[in-house]
C-alpha atoms as a PDB file:
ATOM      1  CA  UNK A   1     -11.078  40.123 -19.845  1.00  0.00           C
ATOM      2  CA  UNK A   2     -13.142  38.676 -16.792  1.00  0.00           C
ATOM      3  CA  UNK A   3     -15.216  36.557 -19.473  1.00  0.00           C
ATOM      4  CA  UNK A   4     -11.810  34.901 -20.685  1.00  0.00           C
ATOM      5  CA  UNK A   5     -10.740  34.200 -17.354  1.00  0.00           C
ATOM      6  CA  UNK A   6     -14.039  32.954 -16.829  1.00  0.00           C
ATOM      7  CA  UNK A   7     -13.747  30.630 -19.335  1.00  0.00           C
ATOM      8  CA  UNK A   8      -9.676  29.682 -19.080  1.00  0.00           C
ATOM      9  CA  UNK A   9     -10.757  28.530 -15.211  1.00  0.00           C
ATOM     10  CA  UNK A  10     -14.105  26.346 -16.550  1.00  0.00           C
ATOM     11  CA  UNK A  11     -11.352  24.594 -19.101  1.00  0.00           C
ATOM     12  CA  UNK A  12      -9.348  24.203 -16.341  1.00  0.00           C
ATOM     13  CA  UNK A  13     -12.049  22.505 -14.006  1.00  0.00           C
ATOM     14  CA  UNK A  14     -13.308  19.967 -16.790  1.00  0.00           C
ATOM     15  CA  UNK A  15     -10.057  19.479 -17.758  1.00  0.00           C
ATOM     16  CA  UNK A  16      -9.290  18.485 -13.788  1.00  0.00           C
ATOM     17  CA  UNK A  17     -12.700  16.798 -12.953  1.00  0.00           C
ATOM     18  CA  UNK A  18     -11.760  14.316 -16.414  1.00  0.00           C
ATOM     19  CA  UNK A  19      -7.971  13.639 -15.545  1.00  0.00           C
ATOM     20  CA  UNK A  20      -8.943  12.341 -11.754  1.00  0.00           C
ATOM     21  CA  UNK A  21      -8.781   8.878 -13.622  1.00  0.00           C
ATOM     22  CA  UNK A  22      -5.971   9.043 -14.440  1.00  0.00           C
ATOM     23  CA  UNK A  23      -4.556  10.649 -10.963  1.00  0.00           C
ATOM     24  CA  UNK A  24      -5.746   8.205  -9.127  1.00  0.00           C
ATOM     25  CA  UNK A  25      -4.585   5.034 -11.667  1.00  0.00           C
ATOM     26  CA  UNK A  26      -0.914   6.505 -10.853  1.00  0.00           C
ATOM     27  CA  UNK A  27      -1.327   6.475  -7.502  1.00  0.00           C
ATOM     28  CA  UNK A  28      -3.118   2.827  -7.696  1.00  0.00           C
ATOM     29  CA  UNK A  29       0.494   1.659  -9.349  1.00  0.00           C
ATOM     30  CA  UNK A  30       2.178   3.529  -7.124  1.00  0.00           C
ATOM     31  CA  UNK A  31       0.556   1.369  -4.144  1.00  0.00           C
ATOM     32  CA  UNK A  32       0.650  -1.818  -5.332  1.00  0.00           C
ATOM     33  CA  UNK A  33       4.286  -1.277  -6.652  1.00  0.00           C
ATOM     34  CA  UNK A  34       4.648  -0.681  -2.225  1.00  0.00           C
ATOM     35  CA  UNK A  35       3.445  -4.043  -1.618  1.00  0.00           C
ATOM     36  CA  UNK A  36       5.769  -5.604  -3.703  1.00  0.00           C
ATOM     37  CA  UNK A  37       3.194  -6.458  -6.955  1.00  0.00           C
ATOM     38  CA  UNK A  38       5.179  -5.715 -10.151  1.00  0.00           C
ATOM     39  CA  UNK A  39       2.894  -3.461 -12.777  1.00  0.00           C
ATOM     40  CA  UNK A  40       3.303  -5.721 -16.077  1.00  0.00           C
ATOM     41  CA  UNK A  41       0.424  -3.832 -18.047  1.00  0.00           C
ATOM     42  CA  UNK A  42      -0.509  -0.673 -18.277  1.00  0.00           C
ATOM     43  CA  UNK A  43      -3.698   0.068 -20.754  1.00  0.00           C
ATOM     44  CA  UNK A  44      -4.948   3.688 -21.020  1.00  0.00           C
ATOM     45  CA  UNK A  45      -7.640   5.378 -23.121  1.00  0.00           C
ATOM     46  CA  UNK A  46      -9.432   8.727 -23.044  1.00  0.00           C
ATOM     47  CA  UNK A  47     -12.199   7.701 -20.390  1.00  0.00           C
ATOM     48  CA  UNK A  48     -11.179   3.284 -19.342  1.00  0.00           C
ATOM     49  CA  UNK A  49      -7.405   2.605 -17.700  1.00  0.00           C
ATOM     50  CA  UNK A  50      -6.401  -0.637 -16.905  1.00  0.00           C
ATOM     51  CA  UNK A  51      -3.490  -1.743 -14.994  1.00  0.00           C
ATOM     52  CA  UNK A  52      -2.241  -5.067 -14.206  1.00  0.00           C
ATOM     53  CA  UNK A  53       0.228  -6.517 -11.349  1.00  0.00           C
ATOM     54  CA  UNK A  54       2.183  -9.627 -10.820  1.00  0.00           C
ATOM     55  CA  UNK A  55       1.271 -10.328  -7.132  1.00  0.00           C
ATOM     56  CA  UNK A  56       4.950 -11.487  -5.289  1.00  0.00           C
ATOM     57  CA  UNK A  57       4.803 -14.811  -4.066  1.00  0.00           C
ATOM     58  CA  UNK A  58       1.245 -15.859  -4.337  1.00  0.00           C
ATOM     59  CA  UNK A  59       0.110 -19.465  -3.944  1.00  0.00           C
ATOM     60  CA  UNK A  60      -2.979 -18.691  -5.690  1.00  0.00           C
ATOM     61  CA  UNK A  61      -3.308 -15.653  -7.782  1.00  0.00           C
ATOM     62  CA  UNK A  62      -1.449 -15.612 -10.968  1.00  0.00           C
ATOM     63  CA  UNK A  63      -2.629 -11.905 -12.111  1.00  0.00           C
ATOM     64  CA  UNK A  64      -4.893  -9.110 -10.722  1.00  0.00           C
ATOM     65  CA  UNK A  65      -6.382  -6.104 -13.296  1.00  0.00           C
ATOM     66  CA  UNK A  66      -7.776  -3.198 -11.931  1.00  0.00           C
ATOM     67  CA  UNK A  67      -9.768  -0.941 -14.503  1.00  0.00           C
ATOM     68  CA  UNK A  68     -10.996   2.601 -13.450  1.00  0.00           C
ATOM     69  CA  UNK A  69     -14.044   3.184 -16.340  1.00  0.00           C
ATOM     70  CA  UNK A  70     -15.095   6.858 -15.884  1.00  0.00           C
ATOM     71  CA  UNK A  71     -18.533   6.596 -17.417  1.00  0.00           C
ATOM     72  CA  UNK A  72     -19.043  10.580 -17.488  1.00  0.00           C
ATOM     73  CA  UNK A  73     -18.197  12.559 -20.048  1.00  0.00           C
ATOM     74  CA  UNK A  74     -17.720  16.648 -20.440  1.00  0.00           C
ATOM     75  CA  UNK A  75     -21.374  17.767 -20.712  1.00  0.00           C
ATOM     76  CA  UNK A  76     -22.992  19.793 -17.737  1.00  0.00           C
ATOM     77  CA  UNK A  77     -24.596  16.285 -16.767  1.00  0.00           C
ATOM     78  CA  UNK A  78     -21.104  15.311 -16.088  1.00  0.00           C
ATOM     79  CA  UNK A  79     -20.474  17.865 -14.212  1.00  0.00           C
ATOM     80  CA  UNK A  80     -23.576  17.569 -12.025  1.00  0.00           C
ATOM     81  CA  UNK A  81     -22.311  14.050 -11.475  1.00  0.00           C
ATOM     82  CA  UNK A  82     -19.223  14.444 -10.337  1.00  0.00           C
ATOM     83  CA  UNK A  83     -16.450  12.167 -10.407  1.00  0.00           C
ATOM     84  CA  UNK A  84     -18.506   9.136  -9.804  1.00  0.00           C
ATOM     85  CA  UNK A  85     -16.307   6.075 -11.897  1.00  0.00           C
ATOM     86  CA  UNK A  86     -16.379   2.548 -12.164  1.00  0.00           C
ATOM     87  CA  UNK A  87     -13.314   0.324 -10.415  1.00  0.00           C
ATOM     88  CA  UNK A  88     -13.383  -3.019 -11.953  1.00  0.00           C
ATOM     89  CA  UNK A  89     -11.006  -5.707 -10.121  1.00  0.00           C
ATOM     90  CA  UNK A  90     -10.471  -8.996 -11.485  1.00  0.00           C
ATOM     91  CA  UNK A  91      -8.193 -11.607 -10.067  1.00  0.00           C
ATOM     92  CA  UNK A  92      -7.048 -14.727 -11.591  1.00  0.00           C
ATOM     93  CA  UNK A  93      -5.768 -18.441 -11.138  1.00  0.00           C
ATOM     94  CA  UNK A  94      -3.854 -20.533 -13.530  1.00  0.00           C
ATOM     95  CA  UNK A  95      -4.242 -24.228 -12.854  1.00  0.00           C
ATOM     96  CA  UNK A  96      -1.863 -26.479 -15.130  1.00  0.00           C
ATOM     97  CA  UNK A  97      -4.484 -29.295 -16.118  1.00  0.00           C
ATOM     98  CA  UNK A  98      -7.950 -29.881 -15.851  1.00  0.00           C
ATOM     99  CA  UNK A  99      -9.737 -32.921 -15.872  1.00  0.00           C
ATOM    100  CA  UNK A 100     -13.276 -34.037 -16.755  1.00  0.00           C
ATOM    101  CA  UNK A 101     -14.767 -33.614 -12.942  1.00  0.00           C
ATOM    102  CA  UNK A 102     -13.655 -29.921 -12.938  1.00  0.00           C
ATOM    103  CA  UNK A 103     -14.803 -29.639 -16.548  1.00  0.00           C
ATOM    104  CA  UNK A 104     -18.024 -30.179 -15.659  1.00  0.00           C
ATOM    105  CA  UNK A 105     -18.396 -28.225 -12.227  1.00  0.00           C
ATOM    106  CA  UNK A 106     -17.113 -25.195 -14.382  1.00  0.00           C
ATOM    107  CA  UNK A 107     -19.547 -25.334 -17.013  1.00  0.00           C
ATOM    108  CA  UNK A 108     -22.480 -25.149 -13.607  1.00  0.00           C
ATOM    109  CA  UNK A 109     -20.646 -22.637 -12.644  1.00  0.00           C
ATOM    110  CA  UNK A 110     -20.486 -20.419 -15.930  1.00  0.00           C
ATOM    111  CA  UNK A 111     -24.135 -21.454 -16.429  1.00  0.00           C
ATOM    112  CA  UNK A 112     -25.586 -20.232 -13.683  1.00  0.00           C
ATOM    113  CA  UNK A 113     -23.274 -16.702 -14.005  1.00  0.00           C
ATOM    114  CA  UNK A 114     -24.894 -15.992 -17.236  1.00  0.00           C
ATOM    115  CA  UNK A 115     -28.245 -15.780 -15.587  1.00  0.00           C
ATOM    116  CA  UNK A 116     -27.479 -13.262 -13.130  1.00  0.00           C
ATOM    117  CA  UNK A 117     -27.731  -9.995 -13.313  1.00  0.00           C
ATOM    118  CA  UNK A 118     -24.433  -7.980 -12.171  1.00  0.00           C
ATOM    119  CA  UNK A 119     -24.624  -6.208  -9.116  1.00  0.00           C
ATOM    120  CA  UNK A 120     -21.700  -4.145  -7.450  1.00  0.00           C
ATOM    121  CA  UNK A 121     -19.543  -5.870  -5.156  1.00  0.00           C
ATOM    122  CA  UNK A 122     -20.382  -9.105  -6.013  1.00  0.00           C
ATOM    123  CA  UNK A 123     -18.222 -11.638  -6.989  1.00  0.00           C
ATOM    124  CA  UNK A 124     -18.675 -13.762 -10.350  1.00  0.00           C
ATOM    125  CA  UNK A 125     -16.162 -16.697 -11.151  1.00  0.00           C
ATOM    126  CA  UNK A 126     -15.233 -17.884 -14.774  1.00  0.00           C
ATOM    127  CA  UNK A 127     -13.231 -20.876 -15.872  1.00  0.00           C
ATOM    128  CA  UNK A 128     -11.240 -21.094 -18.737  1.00  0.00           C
ATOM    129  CA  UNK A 129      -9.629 -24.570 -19.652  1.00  0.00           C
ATOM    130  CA  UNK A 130      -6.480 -23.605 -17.624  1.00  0.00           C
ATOM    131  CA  UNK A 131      -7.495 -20.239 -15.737  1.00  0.00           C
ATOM    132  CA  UNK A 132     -10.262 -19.492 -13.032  1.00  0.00           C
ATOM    133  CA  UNK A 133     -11.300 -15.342 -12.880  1.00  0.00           C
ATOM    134  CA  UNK A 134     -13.227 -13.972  -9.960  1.00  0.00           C
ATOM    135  CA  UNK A 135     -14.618 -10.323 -10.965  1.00  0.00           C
ATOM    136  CA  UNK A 136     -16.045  -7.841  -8.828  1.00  0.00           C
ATOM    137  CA  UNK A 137     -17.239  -3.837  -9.581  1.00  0.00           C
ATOM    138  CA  UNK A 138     -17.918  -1.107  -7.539  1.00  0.00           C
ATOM    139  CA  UNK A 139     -18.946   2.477  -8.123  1.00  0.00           C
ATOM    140  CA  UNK A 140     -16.375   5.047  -6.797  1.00  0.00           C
ATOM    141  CA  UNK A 141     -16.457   8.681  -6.369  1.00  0.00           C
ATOM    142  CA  UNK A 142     -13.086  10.227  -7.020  1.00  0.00           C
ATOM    143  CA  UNK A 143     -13.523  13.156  -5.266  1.00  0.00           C
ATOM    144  CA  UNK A 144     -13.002  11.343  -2.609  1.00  0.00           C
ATOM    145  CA  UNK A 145      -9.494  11.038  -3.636  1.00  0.00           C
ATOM    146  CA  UNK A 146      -8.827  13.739  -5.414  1.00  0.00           C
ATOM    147  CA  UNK A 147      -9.707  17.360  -4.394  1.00  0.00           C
ATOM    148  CA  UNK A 148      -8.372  19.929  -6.629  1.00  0.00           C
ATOM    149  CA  UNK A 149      -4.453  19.357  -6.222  1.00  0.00           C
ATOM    150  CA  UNK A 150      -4.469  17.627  -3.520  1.00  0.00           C
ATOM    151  CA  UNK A 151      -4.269  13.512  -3.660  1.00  0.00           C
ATOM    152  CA  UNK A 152      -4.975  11.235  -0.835  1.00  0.00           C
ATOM    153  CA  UNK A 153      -5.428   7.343  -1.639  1.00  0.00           C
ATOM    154  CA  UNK A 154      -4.605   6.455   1.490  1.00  0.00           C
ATOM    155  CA  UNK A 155      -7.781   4.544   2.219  1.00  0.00           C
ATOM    156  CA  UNK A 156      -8.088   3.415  -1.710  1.00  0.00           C
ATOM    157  CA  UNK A 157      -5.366   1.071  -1.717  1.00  0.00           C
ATOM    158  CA  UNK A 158      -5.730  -0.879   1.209  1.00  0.00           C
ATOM    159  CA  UNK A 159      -9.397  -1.155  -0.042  1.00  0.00           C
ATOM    160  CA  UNK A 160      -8.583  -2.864  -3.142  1.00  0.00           C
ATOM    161  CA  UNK A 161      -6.022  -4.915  -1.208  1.00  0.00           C
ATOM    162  CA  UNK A 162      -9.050  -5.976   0.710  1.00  0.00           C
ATOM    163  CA  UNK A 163     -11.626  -6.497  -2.433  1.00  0.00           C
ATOM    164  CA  UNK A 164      -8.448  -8.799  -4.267  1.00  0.00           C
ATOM    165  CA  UNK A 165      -7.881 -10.889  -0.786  1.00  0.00           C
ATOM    166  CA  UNK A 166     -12.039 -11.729  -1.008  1.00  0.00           C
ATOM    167  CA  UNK A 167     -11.466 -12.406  -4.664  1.00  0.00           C
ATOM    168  CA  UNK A 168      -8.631 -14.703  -3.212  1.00  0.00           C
ATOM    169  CA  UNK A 169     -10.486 -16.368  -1.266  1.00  0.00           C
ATOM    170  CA  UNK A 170     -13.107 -17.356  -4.033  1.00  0.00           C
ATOM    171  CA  UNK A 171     -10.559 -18.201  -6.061  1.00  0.00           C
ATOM    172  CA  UNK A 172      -8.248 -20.517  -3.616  1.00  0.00           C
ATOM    173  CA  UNK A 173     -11.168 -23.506  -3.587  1.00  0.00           C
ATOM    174  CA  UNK A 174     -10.794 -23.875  -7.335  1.00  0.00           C
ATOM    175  CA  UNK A 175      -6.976 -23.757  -7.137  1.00  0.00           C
ATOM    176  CA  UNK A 176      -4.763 -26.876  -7.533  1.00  0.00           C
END
């Protein structure tokens, strides 16, 4: 019987270590649904969520997406890892018209993006015809979070709050 139990509790423990994701997602919507941002999209796999918001009464942003990618999977590599997860945020801009001049600063723009390589926490711009993106990524360890059954995101979601008012601020120059 102790080899059962044995095993039951290492079921459990993967089974915990894989759902932090998704803990801390809930608690993400939970936070931003406090500042007054309405959750309009809600995209959830077995490893990649993705949640979007409606910020209230924003002169600039149209739309932030926050995706939590946990890039470990259930091996003992994993588990030697830890929790460690991707948090994607990307905030966006709709502009109503666009006109040759911006055309054209855009496309520099875009250019010199695709010759970069990504690096976390910076900040990358896109333009679309009527829409401006800023992205940023950042590795996160969820045990930071999330300890067994205990949650704390108290210092998550005013960090995000934080990383979408820099993306704001990319974002408001382009804005018209």
């Amino acid at each position: 019987m102790p080899l059962l139990k044995a095993l039951n509790n290492h079921a459990h423990k993967t089974e915990l270590r894989e759902s932090k994701d998704e803990i801390v997602v809930g608690e993400i919507i939970r936070g931003f649904s406090h500042q007054g941002w309405a959750c309009h999209q809600v995209v959830a796999d077995a490893d990649r969520q993705q949640v979007g918001f409606k910020p209230k009464g924003d002169p600039v942003l149209s739309a932030v997406y926050i995706v939590v990618d946990r890039r470990t999977g259930t091996g003992a590599v994993s588990a030697a890892l830890g929790s460690k997860t991707t948090v994607a945020i990307s905030a966006e801009a709709r502009n109503k018209v666009s006109d040759p001049d911006d055309l054209a600063a855009m496309w520099r723009t875009d250019l010199a993006n695709l010759f970069k390589v990504p690096v976390h926490g910076e900040v990358r711009i896109n333009h679309q015809l009527n829409k401006i993106v800023a992205r940023t990524h950042h590795l996160v360890d969820l045990d930071h979070y999330v300890q067994g059954t205990h949650v704390d995101t108290s210092q998550l979601v005013p960090w995000l709050v934080g990383q979408v008012d820099n993306l704001r601020q990319h974002l408001a120059p382009h804005k018209k």
